[in-house]
N, C-alpha and C. Protein backbone atom coordinates (compact mmCIF):
# COMPACT_ATOMS: atom_id res chain seq x y z
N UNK A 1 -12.63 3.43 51.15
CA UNK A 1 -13.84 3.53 50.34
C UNK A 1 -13.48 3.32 48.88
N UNK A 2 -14.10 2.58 48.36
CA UNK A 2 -13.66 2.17 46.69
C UNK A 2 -14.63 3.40 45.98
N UNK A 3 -14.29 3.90 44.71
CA UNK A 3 -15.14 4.28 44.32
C UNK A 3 -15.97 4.01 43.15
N UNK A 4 -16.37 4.46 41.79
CA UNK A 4 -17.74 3.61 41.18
C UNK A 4 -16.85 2.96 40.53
N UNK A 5 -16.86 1.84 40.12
CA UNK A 5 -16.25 0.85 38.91
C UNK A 5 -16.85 1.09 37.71
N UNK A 6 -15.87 1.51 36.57
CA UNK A 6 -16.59 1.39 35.60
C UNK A 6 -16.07 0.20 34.16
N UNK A 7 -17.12 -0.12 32.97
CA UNK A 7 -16.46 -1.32 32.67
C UNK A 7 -16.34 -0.48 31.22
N UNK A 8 -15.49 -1.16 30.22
CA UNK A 8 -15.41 -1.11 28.86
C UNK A 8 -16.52 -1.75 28.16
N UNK A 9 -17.35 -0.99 27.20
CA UNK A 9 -17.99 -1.76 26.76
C UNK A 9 -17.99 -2.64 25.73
N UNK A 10 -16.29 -2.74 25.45
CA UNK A 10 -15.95 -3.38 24.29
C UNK A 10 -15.24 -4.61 24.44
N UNK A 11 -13.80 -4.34 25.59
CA UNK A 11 -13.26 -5.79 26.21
C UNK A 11 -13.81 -6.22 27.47
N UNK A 12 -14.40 -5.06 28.28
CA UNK A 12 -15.05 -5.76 30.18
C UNK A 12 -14.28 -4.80 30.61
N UNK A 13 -12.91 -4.63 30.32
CA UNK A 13 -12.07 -3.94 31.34
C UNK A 13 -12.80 -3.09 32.80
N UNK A 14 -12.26 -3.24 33.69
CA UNK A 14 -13.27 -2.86 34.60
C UNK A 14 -12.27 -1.36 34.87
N UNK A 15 -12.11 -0.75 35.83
CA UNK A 15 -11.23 0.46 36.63
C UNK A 15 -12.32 1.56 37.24
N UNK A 16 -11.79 1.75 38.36
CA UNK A 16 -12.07 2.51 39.26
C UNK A 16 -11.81 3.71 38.98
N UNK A 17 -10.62 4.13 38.41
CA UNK A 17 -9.70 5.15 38.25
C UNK A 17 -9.40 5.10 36.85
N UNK A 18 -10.07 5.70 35.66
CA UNK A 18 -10.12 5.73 34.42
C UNK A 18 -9.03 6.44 34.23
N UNK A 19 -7.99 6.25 33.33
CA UNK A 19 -7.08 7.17 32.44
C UNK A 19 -7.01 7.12 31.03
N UNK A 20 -7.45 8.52 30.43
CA UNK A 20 -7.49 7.96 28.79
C UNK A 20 -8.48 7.50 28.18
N UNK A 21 -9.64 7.06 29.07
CA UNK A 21 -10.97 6.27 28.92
C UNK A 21 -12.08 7.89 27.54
N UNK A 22 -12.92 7.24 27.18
CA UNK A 22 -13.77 7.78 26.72
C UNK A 22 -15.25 7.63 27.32
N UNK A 23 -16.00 8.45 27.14
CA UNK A 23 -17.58 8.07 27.42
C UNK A 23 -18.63 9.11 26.14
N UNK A 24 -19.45 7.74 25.69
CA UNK A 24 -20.04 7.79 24.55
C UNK A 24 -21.27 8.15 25.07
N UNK A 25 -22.28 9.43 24.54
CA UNK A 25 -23.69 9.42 24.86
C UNK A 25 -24.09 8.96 23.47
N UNK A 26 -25.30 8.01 23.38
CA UNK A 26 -26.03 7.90 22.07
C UNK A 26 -27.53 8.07 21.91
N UNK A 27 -28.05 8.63 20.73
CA UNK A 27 -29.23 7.95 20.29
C UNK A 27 -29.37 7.53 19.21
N UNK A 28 -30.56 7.68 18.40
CA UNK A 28 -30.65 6.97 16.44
C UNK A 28 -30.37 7.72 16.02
N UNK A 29 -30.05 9.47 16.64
CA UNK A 29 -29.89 10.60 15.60
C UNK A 29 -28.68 11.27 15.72
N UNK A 30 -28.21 10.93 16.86
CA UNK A 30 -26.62 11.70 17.87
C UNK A 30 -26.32 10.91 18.47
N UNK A 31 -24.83 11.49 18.60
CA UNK A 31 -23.55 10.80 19.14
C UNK A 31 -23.11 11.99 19.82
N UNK A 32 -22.62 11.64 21.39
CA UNK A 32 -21.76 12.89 22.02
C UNK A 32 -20.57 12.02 22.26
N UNK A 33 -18.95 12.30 22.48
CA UNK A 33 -17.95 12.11 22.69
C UNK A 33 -17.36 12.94 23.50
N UNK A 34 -17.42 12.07 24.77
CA UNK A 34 -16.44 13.24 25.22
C UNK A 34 -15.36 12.59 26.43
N UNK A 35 -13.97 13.12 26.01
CA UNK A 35 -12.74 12.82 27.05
C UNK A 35 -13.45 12.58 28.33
N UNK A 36 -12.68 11.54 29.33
CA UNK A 36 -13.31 11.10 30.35
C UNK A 36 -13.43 12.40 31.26
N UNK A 37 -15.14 12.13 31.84
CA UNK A 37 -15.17 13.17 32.53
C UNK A 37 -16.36 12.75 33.58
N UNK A 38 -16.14 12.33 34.71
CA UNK A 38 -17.07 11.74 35.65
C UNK A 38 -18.34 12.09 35.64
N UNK A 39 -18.49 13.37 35.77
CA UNK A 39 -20.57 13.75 35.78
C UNK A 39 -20.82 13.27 34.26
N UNK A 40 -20.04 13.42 32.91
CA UNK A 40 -20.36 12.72 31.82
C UNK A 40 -20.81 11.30 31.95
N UNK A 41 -20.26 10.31 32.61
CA UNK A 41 -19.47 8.79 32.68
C UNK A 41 -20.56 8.26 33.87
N UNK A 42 -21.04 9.27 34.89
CA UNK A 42 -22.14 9.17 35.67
C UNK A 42 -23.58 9.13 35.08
N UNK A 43 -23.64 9.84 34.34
CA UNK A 43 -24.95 9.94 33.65
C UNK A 43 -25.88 8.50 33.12
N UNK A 44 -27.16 8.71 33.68
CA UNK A 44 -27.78 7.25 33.03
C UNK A 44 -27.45 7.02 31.04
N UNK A 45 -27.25 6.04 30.95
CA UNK A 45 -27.34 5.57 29.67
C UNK A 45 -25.56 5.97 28.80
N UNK A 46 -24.94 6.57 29.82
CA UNK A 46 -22.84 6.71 29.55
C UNK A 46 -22.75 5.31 29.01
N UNK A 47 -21.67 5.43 28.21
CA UNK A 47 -21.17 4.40 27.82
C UNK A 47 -20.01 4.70 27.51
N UNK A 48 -18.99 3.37 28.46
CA UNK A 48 -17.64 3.53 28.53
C UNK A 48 -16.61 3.15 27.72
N UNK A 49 -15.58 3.90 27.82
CA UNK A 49 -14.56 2.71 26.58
C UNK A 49 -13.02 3.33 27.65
N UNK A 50 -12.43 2.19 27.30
CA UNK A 50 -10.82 1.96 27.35
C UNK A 50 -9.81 2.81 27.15
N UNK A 51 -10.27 3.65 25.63
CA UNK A 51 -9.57 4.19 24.99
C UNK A 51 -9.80 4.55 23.45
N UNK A 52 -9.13 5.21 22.99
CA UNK A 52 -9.82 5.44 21.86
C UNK A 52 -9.60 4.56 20.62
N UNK A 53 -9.00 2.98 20.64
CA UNK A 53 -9.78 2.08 19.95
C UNK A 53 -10.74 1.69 20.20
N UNK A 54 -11.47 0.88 21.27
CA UNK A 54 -12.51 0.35 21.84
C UNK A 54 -13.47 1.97 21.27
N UNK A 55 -13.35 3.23 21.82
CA UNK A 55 -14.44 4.02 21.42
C UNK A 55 -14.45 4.13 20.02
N UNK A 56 -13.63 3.61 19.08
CA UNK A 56 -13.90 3.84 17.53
C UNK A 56 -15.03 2.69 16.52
N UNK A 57 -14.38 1.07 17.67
CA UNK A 57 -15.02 0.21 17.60
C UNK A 57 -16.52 0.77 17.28
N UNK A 58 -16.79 1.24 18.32
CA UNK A 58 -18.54 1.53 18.94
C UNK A 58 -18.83 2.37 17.76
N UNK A 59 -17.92 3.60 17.50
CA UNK A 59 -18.85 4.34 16.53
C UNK A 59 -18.87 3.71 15.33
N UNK A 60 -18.23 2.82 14.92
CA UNK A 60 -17.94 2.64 13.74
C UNK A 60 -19.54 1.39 13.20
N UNK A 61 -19.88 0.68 14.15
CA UNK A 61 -20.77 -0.16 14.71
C UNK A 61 -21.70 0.56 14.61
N UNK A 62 -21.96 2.16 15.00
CA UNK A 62 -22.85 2.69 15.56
C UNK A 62 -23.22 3.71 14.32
N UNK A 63 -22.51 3.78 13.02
CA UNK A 63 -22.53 4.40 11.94
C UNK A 63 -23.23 3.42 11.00
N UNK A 64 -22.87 1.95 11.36
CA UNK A 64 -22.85 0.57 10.09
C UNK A 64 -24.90 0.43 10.97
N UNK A 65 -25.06 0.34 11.99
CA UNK A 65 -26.43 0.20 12.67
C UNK A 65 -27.42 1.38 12.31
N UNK A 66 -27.10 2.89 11.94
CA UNK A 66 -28.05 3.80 12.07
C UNK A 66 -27.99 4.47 10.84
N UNK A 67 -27.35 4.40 10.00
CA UNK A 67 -26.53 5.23 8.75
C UNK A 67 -27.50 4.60 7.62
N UNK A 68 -27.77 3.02 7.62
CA UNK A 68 -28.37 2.83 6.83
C UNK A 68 -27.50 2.16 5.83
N UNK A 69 -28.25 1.76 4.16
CA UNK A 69 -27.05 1.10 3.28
C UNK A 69 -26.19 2.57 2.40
N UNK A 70 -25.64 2.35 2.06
CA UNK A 70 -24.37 3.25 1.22
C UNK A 70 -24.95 3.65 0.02
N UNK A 71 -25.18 4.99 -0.22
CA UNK A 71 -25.34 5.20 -1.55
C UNK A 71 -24.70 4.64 -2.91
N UNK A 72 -26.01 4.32 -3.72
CA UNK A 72 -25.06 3.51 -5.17
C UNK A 72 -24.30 4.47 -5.49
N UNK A 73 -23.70 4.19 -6.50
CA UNK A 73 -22.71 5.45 -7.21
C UNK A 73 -23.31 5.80 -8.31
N UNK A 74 -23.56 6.85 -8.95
CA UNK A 74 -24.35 7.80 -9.93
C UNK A 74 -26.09 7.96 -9.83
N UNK A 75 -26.17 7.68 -8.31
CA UNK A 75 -27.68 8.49 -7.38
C UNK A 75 -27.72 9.29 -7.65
N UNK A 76 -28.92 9.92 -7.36
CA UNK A 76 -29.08 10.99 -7.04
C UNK A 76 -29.77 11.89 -5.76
C-alpha cells in the first residue's frame, strides 16, 4: 500500500515519506509553521515544503504579497 504523496510547493519534489519537510497554513492575516506533522500536512489548504529553504522562499513571498509597500523613512 503506498501512502499519500506529498509535493513541494516550491521545486515539485514529490515523497511519500517526508523528512525535515515543513507544512505552511496561510491566510491575508496569518501564517502557521509547523515541523512536519501528518494531521497538519493532511489538512485542506497544507502547504508543503522540502525543507526549510523552499519554506523561507514561501514566507518571504508571502510577507512581499500581504505586508504591503515599506515604510518611508521619517513617517510617521
Amino acid at each position: 500500500m503506498i501512502g499519500t504523496i506529498y509535493k513541494c510547493e516550491i521545486c515539485r519534489l514529490e515523497s511519500s515519506a517526508p523528512v525535515r519537510w515543513f507544512v505552511i497554513h496561510c491566510s491575508d492575516s496569518k501564517l502557521g509553521i509547523f515541523k512536519w506533522d501528518p494531521a497538519e500536512a493532511d489538512k485542506p489548504h497544507a502547504l508543503h515544503f522540502c525543507g526549510e529553504g523552499h519554506a523561507q522562499v514561501y514566507i518571504s513571498r508571502w510577507f512581499e504579497s500581504f505586508c504591503g509597500s515599506p515604510v518611508m523613512s521619517g513617517s510617521k
